[in-house]
N, C-alpha and C. Protein backbone atom coordinates (compact mmCIF):
# COMPACT_ATOMS: atom_id res chain seq x y z
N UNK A 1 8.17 -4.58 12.93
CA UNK A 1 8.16 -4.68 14.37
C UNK A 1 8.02 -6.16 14.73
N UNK A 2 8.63 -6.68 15.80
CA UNK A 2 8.98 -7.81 16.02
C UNK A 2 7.22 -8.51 16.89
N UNK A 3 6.82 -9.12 16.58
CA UNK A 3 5.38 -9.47 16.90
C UNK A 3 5.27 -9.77 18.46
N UNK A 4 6.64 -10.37 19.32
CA UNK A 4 6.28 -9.83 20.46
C UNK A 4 6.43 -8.66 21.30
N UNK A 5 6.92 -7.72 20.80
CA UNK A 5 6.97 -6.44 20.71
C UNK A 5 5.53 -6.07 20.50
N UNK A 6 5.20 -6.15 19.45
CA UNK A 6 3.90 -5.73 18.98
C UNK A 6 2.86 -5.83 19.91
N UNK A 7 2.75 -7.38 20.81
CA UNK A 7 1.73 -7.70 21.67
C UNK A 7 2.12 -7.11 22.98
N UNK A 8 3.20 -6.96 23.42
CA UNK A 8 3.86 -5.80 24.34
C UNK A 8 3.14 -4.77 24.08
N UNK A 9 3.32 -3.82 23.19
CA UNK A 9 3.01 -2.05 23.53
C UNK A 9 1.40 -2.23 23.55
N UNK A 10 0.94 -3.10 22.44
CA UNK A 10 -0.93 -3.52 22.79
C UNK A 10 -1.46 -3.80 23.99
N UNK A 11 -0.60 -4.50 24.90
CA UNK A 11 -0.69 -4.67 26.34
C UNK A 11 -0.73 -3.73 27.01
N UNK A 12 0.52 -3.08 26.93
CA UNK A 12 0.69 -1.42 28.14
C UNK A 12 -0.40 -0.46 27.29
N UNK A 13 -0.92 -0.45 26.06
CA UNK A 13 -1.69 0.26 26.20
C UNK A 13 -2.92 0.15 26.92
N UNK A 14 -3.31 -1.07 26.52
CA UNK A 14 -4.94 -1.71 27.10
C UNK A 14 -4.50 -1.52 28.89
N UNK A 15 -3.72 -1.80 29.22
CA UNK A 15 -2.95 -1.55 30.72
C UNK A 15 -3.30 0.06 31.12
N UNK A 16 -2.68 0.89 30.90
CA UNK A 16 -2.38 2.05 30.99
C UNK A 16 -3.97 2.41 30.33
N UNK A 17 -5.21 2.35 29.51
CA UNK A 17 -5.93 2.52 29.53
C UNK A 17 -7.28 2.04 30.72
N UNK A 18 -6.96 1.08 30.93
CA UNK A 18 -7.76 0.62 32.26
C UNK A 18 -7.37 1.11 33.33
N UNK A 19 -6.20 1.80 33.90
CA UNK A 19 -5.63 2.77 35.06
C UNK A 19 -6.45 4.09 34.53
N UNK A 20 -6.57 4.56 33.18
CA UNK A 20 -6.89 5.74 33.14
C UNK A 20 -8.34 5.77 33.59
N UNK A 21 -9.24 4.51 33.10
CA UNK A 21 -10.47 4.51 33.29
C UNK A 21 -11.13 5.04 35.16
N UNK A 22 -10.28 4.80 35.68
CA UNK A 22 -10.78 5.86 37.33
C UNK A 22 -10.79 7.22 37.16
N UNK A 23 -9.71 7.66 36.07
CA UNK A 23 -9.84 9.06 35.72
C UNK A 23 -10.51 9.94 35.12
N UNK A 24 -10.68 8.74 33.76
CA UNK A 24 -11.71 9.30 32.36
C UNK A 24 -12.09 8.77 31.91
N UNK A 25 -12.96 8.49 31.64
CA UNK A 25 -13.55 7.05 30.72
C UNK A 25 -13.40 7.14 29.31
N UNK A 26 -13.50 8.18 28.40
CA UNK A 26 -13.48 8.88 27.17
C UNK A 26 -11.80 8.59 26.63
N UNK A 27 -10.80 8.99 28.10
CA UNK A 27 -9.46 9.02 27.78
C UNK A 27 -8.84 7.73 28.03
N UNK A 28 -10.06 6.83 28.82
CA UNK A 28 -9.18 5.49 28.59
C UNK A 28 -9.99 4.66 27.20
N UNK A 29 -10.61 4.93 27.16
CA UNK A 29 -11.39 4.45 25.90
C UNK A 29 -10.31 4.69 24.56
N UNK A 30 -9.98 6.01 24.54
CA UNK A 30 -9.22 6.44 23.58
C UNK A 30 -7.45 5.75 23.54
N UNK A 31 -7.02 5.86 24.44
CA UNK A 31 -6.04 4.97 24.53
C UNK A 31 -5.93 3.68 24.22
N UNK A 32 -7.30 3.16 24.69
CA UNK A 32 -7.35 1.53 24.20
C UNK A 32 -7.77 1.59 22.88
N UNK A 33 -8.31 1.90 22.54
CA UNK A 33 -8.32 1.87 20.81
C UNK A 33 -7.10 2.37 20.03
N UNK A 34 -6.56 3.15 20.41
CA UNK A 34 -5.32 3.63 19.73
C UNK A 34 -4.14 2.20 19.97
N UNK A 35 -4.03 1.80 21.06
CA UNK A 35 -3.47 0.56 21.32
C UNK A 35 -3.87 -0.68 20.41
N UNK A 36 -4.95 -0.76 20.00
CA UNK A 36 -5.26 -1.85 18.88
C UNK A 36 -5.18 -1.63 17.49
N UNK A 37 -5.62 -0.11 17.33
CA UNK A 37 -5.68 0.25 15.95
C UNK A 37 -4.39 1.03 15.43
N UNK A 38 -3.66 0.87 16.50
CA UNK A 38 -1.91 1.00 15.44
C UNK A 38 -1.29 0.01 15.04
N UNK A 39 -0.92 -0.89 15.61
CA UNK A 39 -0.80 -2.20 14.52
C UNK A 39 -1.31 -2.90 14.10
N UNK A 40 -2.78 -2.64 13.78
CA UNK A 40 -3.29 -2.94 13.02
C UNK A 40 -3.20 -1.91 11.53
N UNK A 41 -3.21 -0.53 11.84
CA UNK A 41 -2.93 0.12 10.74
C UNK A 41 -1.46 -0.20 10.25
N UNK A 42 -0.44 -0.50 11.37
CA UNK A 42 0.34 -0.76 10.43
C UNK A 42 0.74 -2.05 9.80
N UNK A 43 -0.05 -3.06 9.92
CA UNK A 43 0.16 -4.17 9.34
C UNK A 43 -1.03 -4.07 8.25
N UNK A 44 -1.88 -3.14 7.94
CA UNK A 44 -2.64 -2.80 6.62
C UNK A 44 -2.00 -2.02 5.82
N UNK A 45 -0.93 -1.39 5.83
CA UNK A 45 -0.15 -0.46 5.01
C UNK A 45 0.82 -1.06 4.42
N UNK A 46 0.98 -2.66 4.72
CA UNK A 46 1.90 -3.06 3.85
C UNK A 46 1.72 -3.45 2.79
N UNK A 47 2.57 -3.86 1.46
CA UNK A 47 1.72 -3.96 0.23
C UNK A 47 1.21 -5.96 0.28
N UNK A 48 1.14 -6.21 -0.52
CA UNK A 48 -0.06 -7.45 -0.09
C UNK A 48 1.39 -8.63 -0.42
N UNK A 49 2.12 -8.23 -1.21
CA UNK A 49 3.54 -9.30 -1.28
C UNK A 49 3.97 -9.18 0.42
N UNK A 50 4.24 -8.18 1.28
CA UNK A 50 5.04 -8.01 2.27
C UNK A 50 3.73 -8.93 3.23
N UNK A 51 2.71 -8.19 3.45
CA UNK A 51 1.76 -9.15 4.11
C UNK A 51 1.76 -11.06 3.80
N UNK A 52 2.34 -11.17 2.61
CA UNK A 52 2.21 -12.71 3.03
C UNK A 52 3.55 -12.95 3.30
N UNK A 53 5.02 -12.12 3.12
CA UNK A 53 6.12 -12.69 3.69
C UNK A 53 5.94 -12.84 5.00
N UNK A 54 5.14 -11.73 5.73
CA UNK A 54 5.00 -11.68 7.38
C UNK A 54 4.40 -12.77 7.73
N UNK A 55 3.23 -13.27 6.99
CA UNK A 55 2.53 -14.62 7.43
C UNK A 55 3.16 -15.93 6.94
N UNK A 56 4.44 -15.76 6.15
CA UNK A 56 4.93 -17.20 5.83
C UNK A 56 5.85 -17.17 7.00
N UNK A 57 6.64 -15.98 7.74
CA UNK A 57 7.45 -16.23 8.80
C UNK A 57 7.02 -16.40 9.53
N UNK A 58 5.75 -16.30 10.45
CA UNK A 58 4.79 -16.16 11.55
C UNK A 58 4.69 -18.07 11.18
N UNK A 59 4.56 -18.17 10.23
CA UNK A 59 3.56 -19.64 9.91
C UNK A 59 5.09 -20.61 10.64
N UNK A 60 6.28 -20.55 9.84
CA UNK A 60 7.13 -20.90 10.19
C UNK A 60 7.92 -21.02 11.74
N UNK A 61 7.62 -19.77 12.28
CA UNK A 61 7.72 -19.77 13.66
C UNK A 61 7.36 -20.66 14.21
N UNK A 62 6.34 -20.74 13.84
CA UNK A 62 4.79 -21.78 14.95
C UNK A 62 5.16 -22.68 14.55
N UNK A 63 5.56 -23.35 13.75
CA UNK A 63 6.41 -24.98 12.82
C UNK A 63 7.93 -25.36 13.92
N UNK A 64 8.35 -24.15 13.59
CA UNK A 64 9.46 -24.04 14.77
C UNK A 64 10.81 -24.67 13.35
N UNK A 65 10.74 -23.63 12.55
CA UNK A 65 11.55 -24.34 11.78
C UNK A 65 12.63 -22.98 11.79
């Protein structure tokens, strides 16, 4: 998943969980954690070679190379 993508759907969730919070507090609670702890689970499921290709391209980005 493309990392600003990634900070996108983390957004509308934390978003869409703070709208819910007038409704439910339990159900916006739950939304916002599910919003952080999916890409985070899925950037722990990769094997530890793929995790540093992701951080040598990330590193590179920011170099602007």
């Amino acid at each position: 998943m493309a990392s600003n993508k990634k900070w996108l759907y983390m957004g509308i969730g934390v978003i869409i969980g703070l709208i819910l919070l007038s409704v439910n507090a339990w159900v916006a609670l739950a939304v916002i954690v599910l919003a952080i702890a999916v890409p985070t689970g899925a950037y722990m499921m990769l094997d530890p070679s793929q995790r540093r290709r992701a951080r040598e391209i990330r590193r590179r980005r920011q170099l602007g190379r």
